[in-house]
Protein backbone atom coordinates (compact mmCIF):
# COMPACT_ATOMS: atom_id res chain seq x y z
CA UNK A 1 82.73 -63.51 40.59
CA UNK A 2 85.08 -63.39 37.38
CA UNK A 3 83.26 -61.74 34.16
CA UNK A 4 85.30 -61.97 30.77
CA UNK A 5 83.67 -59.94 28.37
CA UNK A 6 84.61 -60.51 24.61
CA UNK A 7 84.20 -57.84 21.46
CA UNK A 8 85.16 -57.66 17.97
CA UNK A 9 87.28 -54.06 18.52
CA UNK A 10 87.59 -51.29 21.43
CA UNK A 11 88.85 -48.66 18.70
CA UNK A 12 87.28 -45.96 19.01
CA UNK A 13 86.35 -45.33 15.52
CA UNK A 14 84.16 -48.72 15.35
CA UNK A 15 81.31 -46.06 17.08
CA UNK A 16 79.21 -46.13 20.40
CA UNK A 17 79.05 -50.14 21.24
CA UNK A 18 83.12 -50.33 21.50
CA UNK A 19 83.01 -47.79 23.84
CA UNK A 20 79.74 -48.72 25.49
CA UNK A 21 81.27 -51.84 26.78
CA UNK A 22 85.04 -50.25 28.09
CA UNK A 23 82.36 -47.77 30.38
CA UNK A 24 80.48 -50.80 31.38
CA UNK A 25 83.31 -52.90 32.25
CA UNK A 26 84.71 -49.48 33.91
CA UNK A 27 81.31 -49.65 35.59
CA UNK A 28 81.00 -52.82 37.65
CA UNK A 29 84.36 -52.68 38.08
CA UNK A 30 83.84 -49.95 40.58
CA UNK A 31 81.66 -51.91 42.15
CA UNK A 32 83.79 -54.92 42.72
CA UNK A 33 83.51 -57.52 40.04
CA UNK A 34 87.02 -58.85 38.49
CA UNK A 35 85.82 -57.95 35.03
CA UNK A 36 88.00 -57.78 32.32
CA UNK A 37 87.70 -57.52 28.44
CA UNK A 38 89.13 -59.59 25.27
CA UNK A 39 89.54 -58.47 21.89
CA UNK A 40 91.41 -57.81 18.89
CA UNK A 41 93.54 -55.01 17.76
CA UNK A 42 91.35 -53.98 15.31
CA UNK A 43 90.89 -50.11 14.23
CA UNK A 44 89.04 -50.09 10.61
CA UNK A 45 91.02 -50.13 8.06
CA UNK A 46 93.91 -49.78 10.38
CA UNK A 47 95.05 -51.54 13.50
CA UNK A 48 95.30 -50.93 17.11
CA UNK A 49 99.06 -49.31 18.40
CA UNK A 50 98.91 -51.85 21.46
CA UNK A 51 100.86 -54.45 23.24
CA UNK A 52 99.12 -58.19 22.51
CA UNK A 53 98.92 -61.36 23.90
CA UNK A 54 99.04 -59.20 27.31
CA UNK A 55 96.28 -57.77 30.03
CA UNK A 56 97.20 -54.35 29.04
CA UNK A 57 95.29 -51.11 30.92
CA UNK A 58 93.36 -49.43 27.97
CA UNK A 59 91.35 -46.24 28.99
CA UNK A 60 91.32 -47.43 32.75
CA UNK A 61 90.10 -50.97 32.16
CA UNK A 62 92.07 -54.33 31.99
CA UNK A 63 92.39 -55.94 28.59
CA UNK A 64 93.54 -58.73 26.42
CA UNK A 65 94.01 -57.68 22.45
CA UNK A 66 95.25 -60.29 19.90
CA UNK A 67 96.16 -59.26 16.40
CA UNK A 68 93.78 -59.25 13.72
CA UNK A 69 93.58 -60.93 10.67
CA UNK A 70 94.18 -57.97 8.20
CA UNK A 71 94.24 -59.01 4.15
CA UNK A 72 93.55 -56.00 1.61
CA UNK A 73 89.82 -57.95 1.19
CA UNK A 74 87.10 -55.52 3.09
CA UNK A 75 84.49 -58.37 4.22
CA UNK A 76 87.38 -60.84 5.71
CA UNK A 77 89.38 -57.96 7.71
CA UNK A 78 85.67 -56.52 9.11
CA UNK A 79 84.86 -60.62 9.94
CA UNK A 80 87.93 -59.96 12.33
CA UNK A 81 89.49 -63.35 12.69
CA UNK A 82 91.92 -63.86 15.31
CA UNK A 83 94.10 -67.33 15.66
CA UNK A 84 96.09 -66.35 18.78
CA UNK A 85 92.67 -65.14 20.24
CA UNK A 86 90.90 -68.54 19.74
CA UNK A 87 93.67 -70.26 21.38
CA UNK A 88 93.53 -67.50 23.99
CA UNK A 89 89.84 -68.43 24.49
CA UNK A 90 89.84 -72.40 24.32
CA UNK A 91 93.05 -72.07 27.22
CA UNK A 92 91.73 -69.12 29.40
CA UNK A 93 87.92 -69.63 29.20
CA UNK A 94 87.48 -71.62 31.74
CA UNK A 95 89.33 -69.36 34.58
CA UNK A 96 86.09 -67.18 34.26
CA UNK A 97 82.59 -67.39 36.03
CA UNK A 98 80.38 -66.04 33.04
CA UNK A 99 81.12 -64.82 29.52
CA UNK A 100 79.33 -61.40 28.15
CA UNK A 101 79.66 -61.86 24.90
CA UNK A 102 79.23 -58.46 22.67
CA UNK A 103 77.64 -58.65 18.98
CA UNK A 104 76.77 -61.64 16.61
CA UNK A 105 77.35 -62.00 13.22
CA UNK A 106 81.55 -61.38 13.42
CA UNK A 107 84.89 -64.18 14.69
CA UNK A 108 85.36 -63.10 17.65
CA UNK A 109 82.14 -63.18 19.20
CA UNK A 110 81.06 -66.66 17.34
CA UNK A 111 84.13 -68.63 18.14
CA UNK A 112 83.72 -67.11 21.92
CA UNK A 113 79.66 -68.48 22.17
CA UNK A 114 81.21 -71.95 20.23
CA UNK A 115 84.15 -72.18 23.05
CA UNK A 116 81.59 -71.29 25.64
CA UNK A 117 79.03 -74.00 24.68
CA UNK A 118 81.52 -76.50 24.46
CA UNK A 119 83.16 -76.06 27.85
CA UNK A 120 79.44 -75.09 29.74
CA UNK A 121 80.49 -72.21 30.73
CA UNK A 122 77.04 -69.72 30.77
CA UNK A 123 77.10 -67.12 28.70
CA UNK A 124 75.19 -63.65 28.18
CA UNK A 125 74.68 -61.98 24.20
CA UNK A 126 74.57 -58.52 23.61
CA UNK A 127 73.94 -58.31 19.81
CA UNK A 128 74.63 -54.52 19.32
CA UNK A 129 70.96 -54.26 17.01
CA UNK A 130 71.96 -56.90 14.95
CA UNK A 131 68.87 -58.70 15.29
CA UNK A 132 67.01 -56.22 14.10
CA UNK A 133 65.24 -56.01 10.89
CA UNK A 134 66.94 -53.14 8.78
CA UNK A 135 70.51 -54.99 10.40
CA UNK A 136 69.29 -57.96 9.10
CA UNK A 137 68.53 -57.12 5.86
CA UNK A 138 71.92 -56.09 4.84
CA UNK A 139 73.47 -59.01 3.09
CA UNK A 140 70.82 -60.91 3.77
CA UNK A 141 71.20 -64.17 2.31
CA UNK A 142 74.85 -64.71 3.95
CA UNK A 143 73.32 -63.40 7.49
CA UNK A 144 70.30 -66.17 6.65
CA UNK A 145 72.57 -68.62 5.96
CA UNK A 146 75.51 -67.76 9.08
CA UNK A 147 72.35 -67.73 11.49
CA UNK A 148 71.02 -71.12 10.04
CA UNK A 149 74.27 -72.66 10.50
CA UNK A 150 76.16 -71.32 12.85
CA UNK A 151 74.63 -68.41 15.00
CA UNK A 152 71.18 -69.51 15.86
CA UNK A 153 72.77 -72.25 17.95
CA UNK A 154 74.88 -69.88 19.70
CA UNK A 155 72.27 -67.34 20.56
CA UNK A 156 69.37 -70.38 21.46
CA UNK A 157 72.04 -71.49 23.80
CA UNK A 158 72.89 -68.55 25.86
CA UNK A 159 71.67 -67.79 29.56
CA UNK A 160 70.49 -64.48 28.34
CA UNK A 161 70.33 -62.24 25.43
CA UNK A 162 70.97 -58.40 26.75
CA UNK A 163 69.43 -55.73 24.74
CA UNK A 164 69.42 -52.41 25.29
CA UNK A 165 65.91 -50.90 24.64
CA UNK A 166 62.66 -52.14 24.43
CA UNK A 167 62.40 -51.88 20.35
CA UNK A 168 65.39 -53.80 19.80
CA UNK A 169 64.02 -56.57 21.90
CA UNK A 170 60.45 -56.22 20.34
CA UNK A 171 62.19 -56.92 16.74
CA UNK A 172 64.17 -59.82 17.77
CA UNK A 173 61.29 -61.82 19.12
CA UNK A 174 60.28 -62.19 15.29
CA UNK A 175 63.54 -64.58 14.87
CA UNK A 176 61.76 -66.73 17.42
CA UNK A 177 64.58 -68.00 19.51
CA UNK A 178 64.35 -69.60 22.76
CA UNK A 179 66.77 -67.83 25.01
CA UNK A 180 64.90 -65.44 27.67
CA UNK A 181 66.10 -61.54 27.31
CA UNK A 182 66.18 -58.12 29.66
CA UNK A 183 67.32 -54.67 28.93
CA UNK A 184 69.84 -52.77 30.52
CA UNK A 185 70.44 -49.55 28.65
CA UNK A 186 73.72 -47.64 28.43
CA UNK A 187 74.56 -45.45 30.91
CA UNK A 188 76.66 -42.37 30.35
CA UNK A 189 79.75 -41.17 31.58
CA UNK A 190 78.99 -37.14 31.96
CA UNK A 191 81.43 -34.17 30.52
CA UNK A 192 81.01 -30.63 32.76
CA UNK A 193 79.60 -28.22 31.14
CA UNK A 194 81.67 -25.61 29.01
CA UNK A 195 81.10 -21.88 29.65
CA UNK A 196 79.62 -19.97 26.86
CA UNK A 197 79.78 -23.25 24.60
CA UNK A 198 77.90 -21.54 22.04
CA UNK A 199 79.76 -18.39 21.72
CA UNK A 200 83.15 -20.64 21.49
CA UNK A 201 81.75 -23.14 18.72
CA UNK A 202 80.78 -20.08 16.67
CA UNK A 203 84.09 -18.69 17.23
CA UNK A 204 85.64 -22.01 16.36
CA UNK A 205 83.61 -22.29 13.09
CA UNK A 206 83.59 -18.81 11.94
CA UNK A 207 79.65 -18.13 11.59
CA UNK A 208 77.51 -15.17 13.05
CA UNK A 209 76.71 -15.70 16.30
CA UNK A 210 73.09 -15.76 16.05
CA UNK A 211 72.32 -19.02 13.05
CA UNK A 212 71.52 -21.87 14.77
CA UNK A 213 74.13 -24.81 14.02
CA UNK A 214 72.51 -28.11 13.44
CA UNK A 215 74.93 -31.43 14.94
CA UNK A 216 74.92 -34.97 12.93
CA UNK A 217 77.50 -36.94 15.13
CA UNK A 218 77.98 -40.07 14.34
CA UNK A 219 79.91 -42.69 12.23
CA UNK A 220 79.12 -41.45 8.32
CA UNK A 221 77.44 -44.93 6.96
CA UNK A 222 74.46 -45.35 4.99
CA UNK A 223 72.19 -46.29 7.61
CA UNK A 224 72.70 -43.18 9.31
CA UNK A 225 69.78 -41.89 7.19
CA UNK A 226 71.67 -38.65 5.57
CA UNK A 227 70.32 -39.48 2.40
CA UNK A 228 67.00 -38.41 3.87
CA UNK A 229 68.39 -35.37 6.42
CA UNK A 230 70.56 -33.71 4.06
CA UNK A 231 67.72 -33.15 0.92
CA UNK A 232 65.37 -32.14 4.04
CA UNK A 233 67.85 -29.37 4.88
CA UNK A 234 68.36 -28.27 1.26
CA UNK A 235 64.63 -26.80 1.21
CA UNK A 236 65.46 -24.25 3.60
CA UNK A 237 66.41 -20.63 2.99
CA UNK A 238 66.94 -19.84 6.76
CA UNK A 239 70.28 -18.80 7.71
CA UNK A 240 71.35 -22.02 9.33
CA UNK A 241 75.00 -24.18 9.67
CA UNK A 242 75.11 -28.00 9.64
CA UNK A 243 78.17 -29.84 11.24
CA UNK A 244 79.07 -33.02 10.11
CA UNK A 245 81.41 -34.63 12.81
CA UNK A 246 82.34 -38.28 11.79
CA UNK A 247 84.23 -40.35 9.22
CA UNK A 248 83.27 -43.37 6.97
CA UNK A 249 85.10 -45.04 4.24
CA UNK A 250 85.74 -42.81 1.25
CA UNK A 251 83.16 -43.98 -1.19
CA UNK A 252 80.37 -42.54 0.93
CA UNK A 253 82.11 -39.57 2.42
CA UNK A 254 82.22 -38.90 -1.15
CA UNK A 255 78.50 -39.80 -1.75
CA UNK A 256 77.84 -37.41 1.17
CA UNK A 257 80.08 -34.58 -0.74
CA UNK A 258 77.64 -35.32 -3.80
CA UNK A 259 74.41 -34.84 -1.83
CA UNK A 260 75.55 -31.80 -0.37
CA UNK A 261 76.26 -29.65 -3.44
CA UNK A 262 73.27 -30.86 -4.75
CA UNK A 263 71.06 -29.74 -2.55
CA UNK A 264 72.44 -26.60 -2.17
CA UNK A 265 73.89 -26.69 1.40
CA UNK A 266 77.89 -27.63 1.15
CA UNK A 267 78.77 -24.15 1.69
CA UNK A 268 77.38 -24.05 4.60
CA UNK A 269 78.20 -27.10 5.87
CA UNK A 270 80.86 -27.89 8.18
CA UNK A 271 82.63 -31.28 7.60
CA UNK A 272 85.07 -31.68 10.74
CA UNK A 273 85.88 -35.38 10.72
CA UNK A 274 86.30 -37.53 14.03
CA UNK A 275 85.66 -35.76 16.98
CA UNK A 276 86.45 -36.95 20.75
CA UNK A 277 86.89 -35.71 24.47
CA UNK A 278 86.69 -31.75 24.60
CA UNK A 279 86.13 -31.19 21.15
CA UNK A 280 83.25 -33.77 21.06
CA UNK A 281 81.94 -31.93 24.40
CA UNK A 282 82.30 -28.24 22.87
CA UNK A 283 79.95 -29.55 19.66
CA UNK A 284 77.42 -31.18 21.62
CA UNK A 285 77.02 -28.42 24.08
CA UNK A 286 77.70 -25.47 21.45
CA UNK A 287 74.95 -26.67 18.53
CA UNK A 288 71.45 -25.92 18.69
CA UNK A 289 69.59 -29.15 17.57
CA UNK A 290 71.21 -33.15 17.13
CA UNK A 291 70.02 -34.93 14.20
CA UNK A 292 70.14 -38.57 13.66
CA UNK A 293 67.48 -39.57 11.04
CA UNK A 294 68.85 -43.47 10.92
CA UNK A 295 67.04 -46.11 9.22
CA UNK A 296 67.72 -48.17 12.56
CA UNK A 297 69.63 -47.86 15.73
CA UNK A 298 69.25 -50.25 18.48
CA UNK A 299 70.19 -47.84 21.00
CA UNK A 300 72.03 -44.57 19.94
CA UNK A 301 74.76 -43.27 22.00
CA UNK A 302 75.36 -40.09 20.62
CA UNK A 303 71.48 -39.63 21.23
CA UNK A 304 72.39 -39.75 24.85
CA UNK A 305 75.27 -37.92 24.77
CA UNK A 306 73.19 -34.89 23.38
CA UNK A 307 70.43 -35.10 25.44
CA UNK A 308 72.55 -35.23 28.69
CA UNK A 309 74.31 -32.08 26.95
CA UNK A 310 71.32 -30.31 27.01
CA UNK A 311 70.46 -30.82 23.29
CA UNK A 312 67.36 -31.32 22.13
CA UNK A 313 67.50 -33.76 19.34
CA UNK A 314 65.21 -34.77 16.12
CA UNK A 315 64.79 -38.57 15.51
CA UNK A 316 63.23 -40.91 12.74
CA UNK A 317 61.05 -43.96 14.22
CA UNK A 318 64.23 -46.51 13.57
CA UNK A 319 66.00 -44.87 16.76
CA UNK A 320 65.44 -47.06 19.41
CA UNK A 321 65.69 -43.93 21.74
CA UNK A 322 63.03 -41.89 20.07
CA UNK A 323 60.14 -43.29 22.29
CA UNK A 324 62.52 -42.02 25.16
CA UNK A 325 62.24 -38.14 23.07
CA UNK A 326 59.04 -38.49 22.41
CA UNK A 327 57.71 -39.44 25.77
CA UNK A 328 59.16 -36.64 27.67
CA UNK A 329 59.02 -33.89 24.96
CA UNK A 330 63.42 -33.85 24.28
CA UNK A 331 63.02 -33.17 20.90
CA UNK A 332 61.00 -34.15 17.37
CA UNK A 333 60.30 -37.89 16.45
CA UNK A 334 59.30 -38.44 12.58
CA UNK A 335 59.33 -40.77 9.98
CA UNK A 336 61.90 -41.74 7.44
CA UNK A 337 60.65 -39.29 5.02
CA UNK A 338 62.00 -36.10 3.24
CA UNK A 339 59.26 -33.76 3.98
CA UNK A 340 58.38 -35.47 7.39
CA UNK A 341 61.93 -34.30 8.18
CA UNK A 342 61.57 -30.75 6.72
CA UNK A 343 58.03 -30.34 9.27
CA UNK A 344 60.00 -31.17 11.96
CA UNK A 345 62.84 -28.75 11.31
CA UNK A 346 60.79 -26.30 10.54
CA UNK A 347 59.30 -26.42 13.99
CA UNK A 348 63.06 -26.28 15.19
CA UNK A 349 63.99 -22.74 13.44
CA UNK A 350 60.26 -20.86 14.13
CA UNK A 351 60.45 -22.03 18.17
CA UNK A 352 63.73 -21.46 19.45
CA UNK A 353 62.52 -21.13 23.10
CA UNK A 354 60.65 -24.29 22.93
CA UNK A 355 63.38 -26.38 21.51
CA UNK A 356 65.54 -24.62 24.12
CA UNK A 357 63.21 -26.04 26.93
CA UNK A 358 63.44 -29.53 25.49
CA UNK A 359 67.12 -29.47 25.83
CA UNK A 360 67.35 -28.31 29.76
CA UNK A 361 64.40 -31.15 30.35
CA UNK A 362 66.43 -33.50 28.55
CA UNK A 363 69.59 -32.95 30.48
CA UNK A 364 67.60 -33.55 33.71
CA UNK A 365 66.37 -36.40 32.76
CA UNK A 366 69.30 -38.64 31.96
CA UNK A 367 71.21 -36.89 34.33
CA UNK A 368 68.38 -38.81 36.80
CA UNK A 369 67.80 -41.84 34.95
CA UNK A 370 71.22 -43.09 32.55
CA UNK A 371 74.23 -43.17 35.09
CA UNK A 372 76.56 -46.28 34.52
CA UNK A 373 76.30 -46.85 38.52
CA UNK A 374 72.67 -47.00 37.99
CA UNK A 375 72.63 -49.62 35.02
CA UNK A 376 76.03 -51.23 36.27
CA UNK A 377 73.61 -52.31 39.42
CA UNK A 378 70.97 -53.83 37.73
CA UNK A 379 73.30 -55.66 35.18
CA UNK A 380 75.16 -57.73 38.18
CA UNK A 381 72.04 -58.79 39.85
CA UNK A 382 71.59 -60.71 36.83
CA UNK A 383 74.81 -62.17 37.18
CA UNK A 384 74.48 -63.01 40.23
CA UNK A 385 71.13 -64.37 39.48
CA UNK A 386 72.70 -66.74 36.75
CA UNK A 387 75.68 -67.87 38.65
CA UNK A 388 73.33 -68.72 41.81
């Protein structure tokens, strides 16, 4: 069995579903499926340091990267087109069992379901929330029209489309398409724990040892829902410290600067940029509360990330992972709303030891329940089950 999975980008910076797919590739892998990965160089605004047109080893797994398209115009270099990788595709396709094929809506991942279709080669769709409604209504009337022409087509014709929770699935079955679906979630690859994390962050940071620190990891982007978290935090006097680990084009890191003064919290909020391996770890495990008040996520890595850290976390409805929190008591699940937000947080600061329990259940849990092996198993029986 021969996989080829195809992305948009690996970087790193394009958030949780470029890295999602280099653990799951990492994944079955180890259990002993030829898998391997094509993309482009792609990095933002930037581009990849790489070798191309070559199966390269990035972070442990085999891949292919072709060079980007790049012009100075935002929508074309984010549409990621790729000439050498379409050639790539329409040569090497066929030299692989099954395609998984990793968002909608972008070059790479069209011309790969177009190639696919034309050569009958079966193909699977992961498309990273994109059929969800909030995704869907940004830029709505091109996404209306690329879907009508182009993408429906593609999707109808797949063997499956993958999603990776329940609500994600639940909102693309409005679209009416006639593929069948399953869920495998992410799994998690899991960082020890760090000795005295808290002590170190606060030492790191510079604040008293006993304010609670309040963690928004993520990429900064207007459906991340700050516009809603940030005004919610302003109404409190309590001596508290909000991190903001992530980065985002400079417009809205500047809208975010804006909203922070004010509401009255910049000075004591921490704005530390990109974070990653043992940095990432001594945040996660350090803070006292993860916040991700998004207007929709179809999954939420960082979500999982804190909980396995022992985090508990507080949620708006749009986070696919909230029914997870809310199930099993990790954390506080609200609406989108300013003073729904402020309730919730103002359970956080006057129970401490309850919020503290959340965390060490919530570490249990996906400790049990969200190992790659785990997911990795359930995702080649389906292979297998499309390729018998």
């Amino acid at each position: 069995m021969k996989i080829l999975h195809v992305i948009p980008s690996v970087a790193t910076v394009r958030g949780g579903p470029s890295q999602a797919v280099l653990e799951m590739v990492r994944a079955i892998r180890d259990e002993g499926i030829d898998a391997e990965i094509v993309t482009t160089n792609d990095n933002g605004s930037d581009l990849l340091d790489v070798p191309l047109g070559q199966r390269i080893e990035y972070q442990q797994v085999p891949v292919w990267l072709f060079p980007r398209f790049s012009p100075n115009i935002h929508a074309v270099r984010e549409f990621a087109f790729s000439y050498e990788l379409t050639v790539w595709l329409w040569q090497r396709m066929h030299q692989y069992d099954l395609i998984h094929i990793h968002a909608i809506f972008s070059y790479a991942s069209t011309i790969a379901m177009t190639i696919a279709r034309a050569k009958k080669i079966p193909y699977i769709v992961r498309p990273l929330g994109q059929l969800c409604e909030w995704s869907l209504q940004q830029s709505a009337r091109k996404k209306q029209i690329y879907l009508k022409l182009i993408e429906r087509a593609n999707v109808n014709n797949c063997q499956f489309l993958h999603f990776t929770s329940l609500q994600e699935q639940k909102e693309a079955t409005q679209l009416n398409l006639n593929c069948p679906s399953f869920i495998v979630p992410h799994g998690l690859k899991f960082s020890p724990l760090i000795k005295d994390a808290k002590q170190h962050l606060r030492k790191k940071l510079n604040i008293p040892s006993d304010e609670p620190i309040i963690l928004f990891l993520s990429r900064l982007h207007p459906k991340k829902g700050l516009d809603y978290l940030i005004p919610a935090l302003g109404k409190f006097n309590y001596p508290f410290h909000f991190v903001l680990a992530g980065n985002g084009s400079a417009e809205y890191q500047a809208e975010i600067e804006s909203l922070l003064i004010s509401h009255g919290i910049r000075e004591r909020t921490h704005l530390v940029g990109f974070v990653k391996g043992k940095t990432k770890d001594l945040f996660m495990q350090g803070a006292d509360l993860f916040a991700l008040t998004s207007y929709s996520e179809n999954f939420g890595v960082a979500v999982l990330e804190a909980l396995s850290a022992g985090l508990p976390t507080l949620l708006t409805s749009g986070v696919a992972l909230s029914s997870l929190v809310k199930e099993h008591k990790l954390g506080y699940v609200t609406e989108q709303d300013v003073l729904a937000i402020h309730d919730a947080l103002e359970e956080f600061f006057n129970h401490p030891n309850t919020a503290e329990s959340m965390g060490e259940r919530a570490r249990k849990l996906i400790l049990e329940e969200y190992t790659w092996k785990h997911n990795s198993t359930r995702l080649i029986e389906i292979y297998q089950q499309i390729l018998s």
